[in-house]
N, C-alpha and C. Protein backbone atom coordinates (compact mmCIF):
# COMPACT_ATOMS: atom_id res chain seq x y z
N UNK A 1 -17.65 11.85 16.88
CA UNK A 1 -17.61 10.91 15.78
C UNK A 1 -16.15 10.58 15.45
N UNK A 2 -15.58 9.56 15.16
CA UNK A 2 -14.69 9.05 14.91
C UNK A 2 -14.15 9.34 13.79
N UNK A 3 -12.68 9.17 13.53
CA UNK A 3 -12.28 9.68 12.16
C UNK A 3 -12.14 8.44 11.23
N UNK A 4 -12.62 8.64 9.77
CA UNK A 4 -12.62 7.03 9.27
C UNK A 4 -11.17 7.34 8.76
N UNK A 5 -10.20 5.73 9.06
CA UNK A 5 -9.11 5.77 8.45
C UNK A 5 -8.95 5.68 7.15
N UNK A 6 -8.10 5.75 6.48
CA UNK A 6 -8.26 5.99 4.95
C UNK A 6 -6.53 5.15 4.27
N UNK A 7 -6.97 4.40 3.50
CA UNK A 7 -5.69 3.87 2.67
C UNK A 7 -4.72 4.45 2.55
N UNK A 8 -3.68 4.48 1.87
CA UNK A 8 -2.51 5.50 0.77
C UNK A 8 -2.09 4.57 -0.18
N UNK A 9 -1.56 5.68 -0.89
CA UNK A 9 -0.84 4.93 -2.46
C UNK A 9 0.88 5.60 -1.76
N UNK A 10 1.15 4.15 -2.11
CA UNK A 10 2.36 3.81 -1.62
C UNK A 10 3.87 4.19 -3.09
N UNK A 11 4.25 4.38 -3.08
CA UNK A 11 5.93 4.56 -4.12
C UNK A 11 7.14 4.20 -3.58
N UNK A 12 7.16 3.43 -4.71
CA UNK A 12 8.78 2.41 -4.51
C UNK A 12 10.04 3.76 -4.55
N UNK A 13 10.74 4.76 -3.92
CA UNK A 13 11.72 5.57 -3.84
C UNK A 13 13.09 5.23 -3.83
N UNK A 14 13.05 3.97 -4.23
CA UNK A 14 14.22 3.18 -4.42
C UNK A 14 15.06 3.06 -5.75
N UNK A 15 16.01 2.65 -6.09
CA UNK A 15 16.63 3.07 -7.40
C UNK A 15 16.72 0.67 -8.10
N UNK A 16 15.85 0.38 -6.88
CA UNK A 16 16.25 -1.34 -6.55
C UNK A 16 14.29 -1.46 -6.50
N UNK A 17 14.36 -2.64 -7.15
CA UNK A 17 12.79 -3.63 -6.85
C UNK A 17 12.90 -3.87 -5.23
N UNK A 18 11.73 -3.35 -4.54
CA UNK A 18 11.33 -3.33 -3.48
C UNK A 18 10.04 -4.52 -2.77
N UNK A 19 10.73 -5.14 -2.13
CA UNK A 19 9.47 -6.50 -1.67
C UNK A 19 9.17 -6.29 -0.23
N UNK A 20 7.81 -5.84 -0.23
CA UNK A 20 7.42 -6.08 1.14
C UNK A 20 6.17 -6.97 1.86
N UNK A 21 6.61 -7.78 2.39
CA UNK A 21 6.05 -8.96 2.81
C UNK A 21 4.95 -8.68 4.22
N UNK A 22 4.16 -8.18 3.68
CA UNK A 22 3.22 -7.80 5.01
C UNK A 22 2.38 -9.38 5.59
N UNK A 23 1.52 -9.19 6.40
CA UNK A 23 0.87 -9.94 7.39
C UNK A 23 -0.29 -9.94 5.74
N UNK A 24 -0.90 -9.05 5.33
CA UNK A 24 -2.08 -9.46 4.40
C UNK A 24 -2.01 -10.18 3.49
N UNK A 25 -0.56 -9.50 2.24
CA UNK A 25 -0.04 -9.93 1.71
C UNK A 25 1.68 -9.63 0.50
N UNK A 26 2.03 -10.07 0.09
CA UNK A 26 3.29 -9.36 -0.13
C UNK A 26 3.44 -8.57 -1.80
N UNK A 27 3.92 -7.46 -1.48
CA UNK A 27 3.61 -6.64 -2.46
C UNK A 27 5.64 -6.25 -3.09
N UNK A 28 5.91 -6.41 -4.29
CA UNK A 28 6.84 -5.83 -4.96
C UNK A 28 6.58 -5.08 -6.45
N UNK A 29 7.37 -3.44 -5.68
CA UNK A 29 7.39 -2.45 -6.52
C UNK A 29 9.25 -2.32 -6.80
N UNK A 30 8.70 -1.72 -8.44
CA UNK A 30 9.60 -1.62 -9.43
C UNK A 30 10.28 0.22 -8.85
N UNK A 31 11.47 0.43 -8.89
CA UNK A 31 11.80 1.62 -9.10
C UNK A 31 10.48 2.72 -9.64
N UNK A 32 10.08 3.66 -8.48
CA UNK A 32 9.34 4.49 -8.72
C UNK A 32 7.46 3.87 -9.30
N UNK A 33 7.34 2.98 -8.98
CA UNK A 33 5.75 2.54 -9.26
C UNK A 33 5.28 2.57 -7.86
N UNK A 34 3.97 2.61 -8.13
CA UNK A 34 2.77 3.00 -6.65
C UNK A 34 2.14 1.57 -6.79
N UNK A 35 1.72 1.69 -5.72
CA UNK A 35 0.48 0.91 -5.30
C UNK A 35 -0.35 1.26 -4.21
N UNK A 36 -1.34 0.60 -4.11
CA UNK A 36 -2.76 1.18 -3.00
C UNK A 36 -2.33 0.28 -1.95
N UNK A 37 -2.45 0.80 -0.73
CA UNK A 37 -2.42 -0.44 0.23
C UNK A 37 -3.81 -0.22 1.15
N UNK A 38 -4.59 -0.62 2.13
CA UNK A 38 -5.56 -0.47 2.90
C UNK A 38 -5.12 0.19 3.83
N UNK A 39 -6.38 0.73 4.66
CA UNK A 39 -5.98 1.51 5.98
C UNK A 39 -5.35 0.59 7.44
N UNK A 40 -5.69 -0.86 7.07
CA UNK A 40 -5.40 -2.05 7.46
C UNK A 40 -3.60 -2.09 7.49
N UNK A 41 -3.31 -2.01 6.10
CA UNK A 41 -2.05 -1.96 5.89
C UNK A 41 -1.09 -1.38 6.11
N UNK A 42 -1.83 0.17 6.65
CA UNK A 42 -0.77 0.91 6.73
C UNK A 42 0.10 0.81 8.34
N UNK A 43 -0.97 0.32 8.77
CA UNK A 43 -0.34 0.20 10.44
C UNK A 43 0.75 -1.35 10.65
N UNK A 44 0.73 -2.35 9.11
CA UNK A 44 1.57 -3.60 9.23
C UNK A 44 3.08 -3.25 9.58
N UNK A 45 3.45 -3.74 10.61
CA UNK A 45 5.03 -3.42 11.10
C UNK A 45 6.02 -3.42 9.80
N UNK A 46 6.07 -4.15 9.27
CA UNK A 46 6.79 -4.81 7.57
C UNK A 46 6.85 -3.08 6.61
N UNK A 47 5.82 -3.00 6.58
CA UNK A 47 6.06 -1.77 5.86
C UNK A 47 6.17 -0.57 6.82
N UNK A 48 6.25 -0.12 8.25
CA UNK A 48 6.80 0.78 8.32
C UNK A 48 8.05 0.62 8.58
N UNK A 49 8.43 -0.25 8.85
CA UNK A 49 10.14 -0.42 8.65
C UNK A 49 10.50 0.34 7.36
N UNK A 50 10.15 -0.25 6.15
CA UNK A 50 10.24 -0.02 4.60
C UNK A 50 10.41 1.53 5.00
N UNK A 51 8.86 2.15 5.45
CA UNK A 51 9.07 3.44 5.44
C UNK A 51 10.15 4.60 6.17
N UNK A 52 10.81 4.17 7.11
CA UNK A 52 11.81 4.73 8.33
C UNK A 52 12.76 4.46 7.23
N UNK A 53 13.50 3.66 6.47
CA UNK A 53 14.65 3.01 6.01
C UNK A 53 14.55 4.11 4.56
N UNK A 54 13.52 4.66 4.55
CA UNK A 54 12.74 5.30 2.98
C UNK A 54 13.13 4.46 2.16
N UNK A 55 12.68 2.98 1.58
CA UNK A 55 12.31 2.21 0.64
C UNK A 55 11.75 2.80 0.04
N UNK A 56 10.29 2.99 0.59
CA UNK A 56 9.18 3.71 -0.04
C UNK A 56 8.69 4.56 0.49
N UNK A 57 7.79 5.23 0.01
CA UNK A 57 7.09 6.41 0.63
C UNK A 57 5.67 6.57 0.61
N UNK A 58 4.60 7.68 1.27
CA UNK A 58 3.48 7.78 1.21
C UNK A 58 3.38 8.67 -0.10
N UNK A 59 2.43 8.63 -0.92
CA UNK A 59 2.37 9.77 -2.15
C UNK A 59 1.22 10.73 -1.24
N UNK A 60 -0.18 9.64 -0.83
CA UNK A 60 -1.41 10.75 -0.63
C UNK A 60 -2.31 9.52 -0.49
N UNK A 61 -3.25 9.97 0.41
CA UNK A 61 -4.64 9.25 1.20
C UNK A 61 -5.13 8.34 -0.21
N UNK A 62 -5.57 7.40 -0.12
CA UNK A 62 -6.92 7.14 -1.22
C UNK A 62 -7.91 8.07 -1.22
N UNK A 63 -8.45 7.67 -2.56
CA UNK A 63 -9.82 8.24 -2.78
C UNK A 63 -11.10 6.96 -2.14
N UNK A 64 -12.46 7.00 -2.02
CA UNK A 64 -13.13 5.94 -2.03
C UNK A 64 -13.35 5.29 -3.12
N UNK A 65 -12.81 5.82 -4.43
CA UNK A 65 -12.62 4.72 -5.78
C UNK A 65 -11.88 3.51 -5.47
N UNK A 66 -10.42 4.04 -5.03
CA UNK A 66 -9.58 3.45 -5.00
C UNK A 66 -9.29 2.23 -3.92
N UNK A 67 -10.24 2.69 -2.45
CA UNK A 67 -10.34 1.84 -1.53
C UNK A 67 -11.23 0.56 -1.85
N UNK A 68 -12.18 1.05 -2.99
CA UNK A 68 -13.35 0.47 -2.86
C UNK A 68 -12.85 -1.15 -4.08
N UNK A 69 -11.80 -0.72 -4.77
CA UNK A 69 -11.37 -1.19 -5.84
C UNK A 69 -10.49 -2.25 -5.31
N UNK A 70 -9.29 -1.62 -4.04
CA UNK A 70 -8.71 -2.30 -3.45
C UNK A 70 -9.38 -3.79 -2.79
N UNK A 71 -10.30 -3.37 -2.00
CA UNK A 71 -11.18 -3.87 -1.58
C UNK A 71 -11.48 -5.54 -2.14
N UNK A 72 -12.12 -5.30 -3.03
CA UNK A 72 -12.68 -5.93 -4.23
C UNK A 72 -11.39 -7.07 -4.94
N UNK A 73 -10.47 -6.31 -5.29
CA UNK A 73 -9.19 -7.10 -5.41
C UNK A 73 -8.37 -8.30 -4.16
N UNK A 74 -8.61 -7.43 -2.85
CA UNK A 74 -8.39 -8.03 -1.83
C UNK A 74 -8.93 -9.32 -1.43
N UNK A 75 -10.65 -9.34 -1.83
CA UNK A 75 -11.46 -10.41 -1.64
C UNK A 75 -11.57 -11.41 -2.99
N UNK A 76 -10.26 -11.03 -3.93
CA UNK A 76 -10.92 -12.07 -4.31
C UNK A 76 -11.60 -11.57 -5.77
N UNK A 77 -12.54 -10.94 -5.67
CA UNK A 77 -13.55 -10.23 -7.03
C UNK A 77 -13.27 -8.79 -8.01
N UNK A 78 -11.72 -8.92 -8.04
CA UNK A 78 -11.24 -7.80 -9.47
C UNK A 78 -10.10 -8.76 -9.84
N UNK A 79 -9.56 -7.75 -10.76
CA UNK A 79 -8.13 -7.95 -11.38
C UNK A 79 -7.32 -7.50 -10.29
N UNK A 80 -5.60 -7.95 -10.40
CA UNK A 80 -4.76 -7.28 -9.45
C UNK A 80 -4.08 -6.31 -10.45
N UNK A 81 -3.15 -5.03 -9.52
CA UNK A 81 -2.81 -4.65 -10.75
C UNK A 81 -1.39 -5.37 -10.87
């Protein structure tokens, strides 16, 4: 059985507003704020640059709240945060 990939919540480790312009869509974090990205996202070239350079960092996997929420925001049918 296959392993299901799983999101992360992402942190700006920067002391500077951080913009990263992925293929899905482009996300800017403030000094030390998170955000969720998809399991989609995590493999976008754009942000692992970010990550090698330590812009930002991984905090920890999603939960399925948080994917499911992402999700939902992604298509369209939540709030962003």
């Amino acid at each position: 059985m296959a392993k299901k990939r799983r999101g992360m919540i992402i942190k700006n480790a920067n002391t500077r507003p951080v913009e990263i312009a992925m293929a899905t869509r482009t996300i800017r974090l403030e000094p030390g704020q998170e955000e969720v990205i998809s399991a989609e996202e995590v493999r976008d070239a754009v942000l692992r640059e970010h990550l090698q350079v330590r812009a930002i960092s991984i905090v920890r996997p999603t939960t399925e709240e948080e994917e499911e929420a992402l999700r939902r925001i992604l298509n369209g049918n939540g709030a962003s945060t």
